[in-house]
Protein backbone atom coordinates (compact mmCIF):
# COMPACT_ATOMS: atom_id res chain seq x y z
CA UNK A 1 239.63 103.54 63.96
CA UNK A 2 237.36 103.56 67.21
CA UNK A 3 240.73 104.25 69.57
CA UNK A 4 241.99 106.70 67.08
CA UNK A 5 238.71 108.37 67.70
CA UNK A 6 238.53 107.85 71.31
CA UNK A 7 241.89 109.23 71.48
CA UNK A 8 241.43 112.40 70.00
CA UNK A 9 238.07 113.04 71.91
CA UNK A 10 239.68 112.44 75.12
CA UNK A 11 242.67 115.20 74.09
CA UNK A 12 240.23 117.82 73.34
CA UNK A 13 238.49 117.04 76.52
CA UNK A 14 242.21 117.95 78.19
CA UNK A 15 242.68 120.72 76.56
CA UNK A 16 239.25 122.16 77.21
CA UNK A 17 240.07 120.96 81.20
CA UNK A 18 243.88 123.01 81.00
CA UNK A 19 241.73 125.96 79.10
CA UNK A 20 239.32 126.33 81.92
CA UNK A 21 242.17 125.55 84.61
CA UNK A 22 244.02 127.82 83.33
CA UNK A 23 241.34 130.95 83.19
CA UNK A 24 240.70 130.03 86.91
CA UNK A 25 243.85 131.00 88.04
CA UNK A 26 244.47 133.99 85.47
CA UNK A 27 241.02 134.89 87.53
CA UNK A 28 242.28 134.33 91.07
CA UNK A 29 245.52 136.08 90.42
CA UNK A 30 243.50 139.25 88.83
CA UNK A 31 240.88 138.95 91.53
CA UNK A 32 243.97 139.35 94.64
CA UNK A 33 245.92 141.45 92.46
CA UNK A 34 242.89 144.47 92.19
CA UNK A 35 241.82 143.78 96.10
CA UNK A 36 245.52 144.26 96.86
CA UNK A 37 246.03 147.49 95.24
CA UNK A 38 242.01 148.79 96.59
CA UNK A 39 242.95 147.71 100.18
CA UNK A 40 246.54 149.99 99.82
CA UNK A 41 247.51 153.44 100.22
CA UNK A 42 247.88 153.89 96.44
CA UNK A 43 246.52 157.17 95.04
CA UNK A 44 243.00 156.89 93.32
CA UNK A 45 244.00 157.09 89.68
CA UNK A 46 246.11 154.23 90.07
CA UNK A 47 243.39 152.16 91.60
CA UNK A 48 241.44 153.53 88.54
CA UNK A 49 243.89 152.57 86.52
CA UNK A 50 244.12 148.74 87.50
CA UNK A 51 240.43 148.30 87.28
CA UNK A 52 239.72 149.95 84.00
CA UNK A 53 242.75 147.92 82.63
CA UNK A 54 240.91 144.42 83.81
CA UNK A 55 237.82 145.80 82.18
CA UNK A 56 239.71 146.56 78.73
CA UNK A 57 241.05 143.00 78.58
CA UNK A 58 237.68 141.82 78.81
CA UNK A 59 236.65 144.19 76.21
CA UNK A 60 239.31 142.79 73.87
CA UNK A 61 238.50 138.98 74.66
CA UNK A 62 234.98 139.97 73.26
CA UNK A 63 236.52 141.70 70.43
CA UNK A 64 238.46 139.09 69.60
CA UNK A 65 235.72 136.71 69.69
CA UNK A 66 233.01 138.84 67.91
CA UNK A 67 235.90 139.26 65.00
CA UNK A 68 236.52 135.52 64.41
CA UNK A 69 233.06 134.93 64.04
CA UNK A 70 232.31 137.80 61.27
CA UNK A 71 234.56 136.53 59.33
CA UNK A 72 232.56 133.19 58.83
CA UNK A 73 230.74 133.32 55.86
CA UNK A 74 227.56 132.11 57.06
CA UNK A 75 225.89 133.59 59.85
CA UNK A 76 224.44 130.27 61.22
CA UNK A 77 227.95 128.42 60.87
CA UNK A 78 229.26 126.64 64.19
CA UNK A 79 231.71 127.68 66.34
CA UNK A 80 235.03 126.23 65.63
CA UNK A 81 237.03 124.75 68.82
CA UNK A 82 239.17 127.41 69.12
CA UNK A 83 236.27 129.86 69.34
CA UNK A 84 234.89 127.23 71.71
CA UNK A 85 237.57 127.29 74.10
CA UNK A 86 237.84 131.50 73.80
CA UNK A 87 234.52 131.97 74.99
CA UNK A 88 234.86 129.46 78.24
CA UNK A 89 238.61 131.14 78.96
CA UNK A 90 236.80 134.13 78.72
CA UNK A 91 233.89 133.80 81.22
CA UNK A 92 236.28 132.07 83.78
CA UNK A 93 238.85 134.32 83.20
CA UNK A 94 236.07 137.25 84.02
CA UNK A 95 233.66 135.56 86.46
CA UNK A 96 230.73 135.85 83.78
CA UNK A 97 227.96 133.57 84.47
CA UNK A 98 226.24 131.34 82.31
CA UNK A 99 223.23 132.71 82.73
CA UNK A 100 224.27 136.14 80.78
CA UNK A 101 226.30 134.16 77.69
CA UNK A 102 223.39 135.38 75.19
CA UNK A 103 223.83 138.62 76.76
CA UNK A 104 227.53 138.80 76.15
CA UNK A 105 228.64 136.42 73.36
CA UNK A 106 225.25 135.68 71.51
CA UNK A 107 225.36 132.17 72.96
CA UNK A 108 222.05 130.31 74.59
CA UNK A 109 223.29 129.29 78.08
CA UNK A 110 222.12 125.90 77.42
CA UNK A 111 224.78 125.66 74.83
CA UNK A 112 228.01 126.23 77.35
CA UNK A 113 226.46 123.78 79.79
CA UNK A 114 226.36 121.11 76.88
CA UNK A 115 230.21 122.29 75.86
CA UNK A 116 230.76 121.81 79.80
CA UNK A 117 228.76 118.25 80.04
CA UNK A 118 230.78 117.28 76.98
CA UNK A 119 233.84 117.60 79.24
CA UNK A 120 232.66 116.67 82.96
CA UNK A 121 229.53 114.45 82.82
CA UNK A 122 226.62 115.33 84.59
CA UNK A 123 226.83 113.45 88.10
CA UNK A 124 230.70 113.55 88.06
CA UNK A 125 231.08 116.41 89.87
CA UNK A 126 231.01 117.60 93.46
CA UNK A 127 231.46 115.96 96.61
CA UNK A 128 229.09 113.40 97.78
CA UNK A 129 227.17 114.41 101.18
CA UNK A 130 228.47 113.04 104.21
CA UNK A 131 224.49 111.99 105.13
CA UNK A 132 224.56 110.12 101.94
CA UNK A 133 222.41 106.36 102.72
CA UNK A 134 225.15 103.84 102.20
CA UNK A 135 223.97 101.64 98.83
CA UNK A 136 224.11 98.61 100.87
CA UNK A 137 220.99 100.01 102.92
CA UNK A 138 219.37 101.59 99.34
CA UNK A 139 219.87 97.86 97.80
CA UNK A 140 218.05 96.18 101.24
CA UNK A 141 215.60 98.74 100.90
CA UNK A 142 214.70 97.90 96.94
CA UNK A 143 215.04 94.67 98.17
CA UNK A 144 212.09 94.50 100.80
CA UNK A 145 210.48 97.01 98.50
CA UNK A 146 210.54 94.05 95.52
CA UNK A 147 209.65 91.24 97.49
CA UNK A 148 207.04 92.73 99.45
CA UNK A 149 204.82 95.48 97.15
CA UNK A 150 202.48 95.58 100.35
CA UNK A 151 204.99 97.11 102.62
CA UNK A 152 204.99 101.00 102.89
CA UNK A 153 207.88 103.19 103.77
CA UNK A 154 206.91 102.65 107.68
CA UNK A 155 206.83 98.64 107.86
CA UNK A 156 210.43 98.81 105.23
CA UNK A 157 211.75 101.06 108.51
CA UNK A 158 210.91 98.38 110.97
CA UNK A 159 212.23 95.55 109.19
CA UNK A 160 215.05 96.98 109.22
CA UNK A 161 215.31 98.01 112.47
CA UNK A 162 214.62 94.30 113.03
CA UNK A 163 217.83 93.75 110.90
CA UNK A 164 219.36 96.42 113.22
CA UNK A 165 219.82 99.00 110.48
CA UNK A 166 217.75 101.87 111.90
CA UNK A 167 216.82 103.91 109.28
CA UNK A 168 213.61 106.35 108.84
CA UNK A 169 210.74 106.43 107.42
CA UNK A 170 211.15 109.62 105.06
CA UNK A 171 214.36 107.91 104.31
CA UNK A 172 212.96 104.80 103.13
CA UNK A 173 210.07 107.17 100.96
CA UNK A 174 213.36 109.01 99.14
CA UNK A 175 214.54 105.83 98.25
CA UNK A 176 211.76 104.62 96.88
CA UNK A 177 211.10 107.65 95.10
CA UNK A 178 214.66 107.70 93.41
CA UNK A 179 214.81 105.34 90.56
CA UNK A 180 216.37 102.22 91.30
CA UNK A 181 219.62 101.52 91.21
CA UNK A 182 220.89 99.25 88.58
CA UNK A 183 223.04 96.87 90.71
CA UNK A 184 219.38 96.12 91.69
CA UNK A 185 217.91 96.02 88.82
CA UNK A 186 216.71 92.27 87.21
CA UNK A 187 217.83 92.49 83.77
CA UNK A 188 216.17 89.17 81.89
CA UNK A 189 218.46 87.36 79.43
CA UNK A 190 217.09 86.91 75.98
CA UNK A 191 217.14 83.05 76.15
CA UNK A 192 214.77 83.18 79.47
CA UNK A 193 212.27 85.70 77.48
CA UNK A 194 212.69 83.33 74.58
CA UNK A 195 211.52 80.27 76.90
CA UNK A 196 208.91 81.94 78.19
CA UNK A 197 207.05 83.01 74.64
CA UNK A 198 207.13 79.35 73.62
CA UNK A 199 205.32 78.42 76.75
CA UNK A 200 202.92 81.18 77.01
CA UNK A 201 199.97 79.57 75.03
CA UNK A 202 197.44 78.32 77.74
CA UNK A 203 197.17 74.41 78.72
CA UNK A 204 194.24 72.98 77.88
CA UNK A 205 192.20 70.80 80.45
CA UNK A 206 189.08 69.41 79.54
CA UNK A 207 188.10 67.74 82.65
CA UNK A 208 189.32 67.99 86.69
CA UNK A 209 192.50 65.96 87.75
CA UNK A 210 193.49 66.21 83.90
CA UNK A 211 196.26 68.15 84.49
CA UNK A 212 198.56 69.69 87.08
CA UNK A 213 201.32 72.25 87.37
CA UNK A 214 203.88 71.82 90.09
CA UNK A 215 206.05 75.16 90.77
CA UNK A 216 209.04 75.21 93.68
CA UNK A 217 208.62 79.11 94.81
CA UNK A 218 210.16 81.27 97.78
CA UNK A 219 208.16 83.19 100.49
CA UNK A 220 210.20 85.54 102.15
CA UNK A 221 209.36 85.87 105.75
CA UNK A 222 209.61 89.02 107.45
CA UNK A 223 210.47 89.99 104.51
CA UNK A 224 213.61 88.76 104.30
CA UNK A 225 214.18 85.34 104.88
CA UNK A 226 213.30 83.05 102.73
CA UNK A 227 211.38 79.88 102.84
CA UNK A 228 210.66 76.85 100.05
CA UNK A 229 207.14 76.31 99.27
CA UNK A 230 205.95 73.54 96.19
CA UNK A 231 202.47 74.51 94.95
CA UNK A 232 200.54 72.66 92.41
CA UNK A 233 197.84 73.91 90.88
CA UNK A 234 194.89 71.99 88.84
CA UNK A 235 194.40 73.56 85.34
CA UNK A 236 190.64 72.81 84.94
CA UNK A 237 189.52 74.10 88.35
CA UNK A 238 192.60 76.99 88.98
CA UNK A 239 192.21 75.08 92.67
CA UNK A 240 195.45 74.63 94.63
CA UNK A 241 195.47 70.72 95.32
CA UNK A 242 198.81 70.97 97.69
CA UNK A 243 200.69 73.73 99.11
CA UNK A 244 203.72 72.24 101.17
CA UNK A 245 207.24 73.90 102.66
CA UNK A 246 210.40 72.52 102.31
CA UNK A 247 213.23 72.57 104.27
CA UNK A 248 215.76 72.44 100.95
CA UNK A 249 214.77 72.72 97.07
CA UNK A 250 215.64 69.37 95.89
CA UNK A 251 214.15 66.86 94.12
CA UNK A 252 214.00 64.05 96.09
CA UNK A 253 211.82 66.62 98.61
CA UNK A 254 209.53 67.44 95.77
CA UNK A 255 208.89 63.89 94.92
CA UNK A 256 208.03 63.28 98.67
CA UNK A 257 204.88 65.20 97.98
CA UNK A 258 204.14 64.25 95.35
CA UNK A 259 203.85 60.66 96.20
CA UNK A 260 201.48 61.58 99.09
């Protein structure tokens, strides 16, 4: 039932793609056609004659529309497809802009770019700018930005231009300001949030030395490279009793220390 309708949604979308194809070149073939016969020799009434002939065919597109809708019983019905795809073959057809659809057809504006966003979703379209940041650089930026809150848009710049991706400091600031990405994005799995809500009653301690937490963590250095660190942490006092590096997170390491 869900591919049947899939199916049929994508074959209106095509036909509302052809429609509008379609009215573009009916409009580039007018649009040569009437600068051809201005730019001739052609007596005036037959340059009259062409351009009042374009303007009657857009008066009989309306027409047509205007008809098909007073014969709806209700004046607050919706359009059907058909009058859908009569109103966008008629503004492409005719170069009318969206801006003056309640002017001509009685339709908000905002309606034809939701008929339009139904068909080519917003983002889709257009070329991307050839100054576009690569995403590599926007995820190294998020990156920094993530593991280092303290850095601004200057000190991101120069760690990368440590990294020998020069980039600038406005750059880095539209980054920032965009939202993230979602390749960069930390999405938590339900099991890990689950974990976490069993453990996140406080320990109790009654006394010093009662009881300890041990966590393996990374520091990144420069902000990029990162470096083992096991910290563990009295309960009673909220005192760090040892803070040591590690050259590899494994256990026998951790053990190590805490035998000292």
């Amino acid at each position: 039932m869900e591919s049947e309708v899939e199916l049929n949604t994508y074959g209106v979308q095509l036909v509302i793609k052809s429609v509008i194809m379609a009215a573009s070149l009916v409009s580039a073939i007018a649009g040569r056609r009437v600068t051809k016969v201005l730019e001739s020799d052609q007596p005036e009434f037959v340059k009259e004659n062409i351009v009042l002939r374009r303007k009657v065919a857009e008066l009989e597109g309306l027409v047509t529309f205007f008809r098909s809708q007073r014969r709806g019983s209700s004046e607050q019905r919706r359009l059907t497809v058909k009058e859908k795809l009569l109103v966008l073959w008629h503004m492409k057809a005719f170069n009318i802009p969206k801006r003056r659809a309640k002017e001509y057809y009685g339709i908000a504006s905002s309606t034809i770019y939701r008929w339009l966003d139904s068909v080519v979703p917003a983002g889709t379209s257009g070329k991307e700018p050839a100054n576009a940041t690569p995403k590599d650089v926007v995820a190294f930026v998020w990156k920094i930005a993530q593991s280092s809150p303290g850095f601004g848009k200057l000190k991101i710049a120069q760690v990368l231009a440590l990294l020998g991706i020069f980039v600038s400091a406005s750059t880095v600031r539209n980054i920032l300001n965009r939202p993230e990405p979602r390749s960069t994005q930390t999405h938590p799995n339900a099991r890990g949030a689950k974990a976490r809500s069993r453990h996140s009653k406080p320990i109790a301690a009654p006394h010093p030395d009662h009881t300890w937490s041990g966590d393996l963590t990374v520091v990144n250095l420069w902000a990029f490279f990162p470096r083992y660190v096991f910290l563990v942490i009295d309960h009673f006092s909220r005192k760090v009793v040892a803070a040591v590096p590690l050259k590899t997170p494994t256990t026998q390491c951790v053990i190590s220390v805490l035998e000292r």
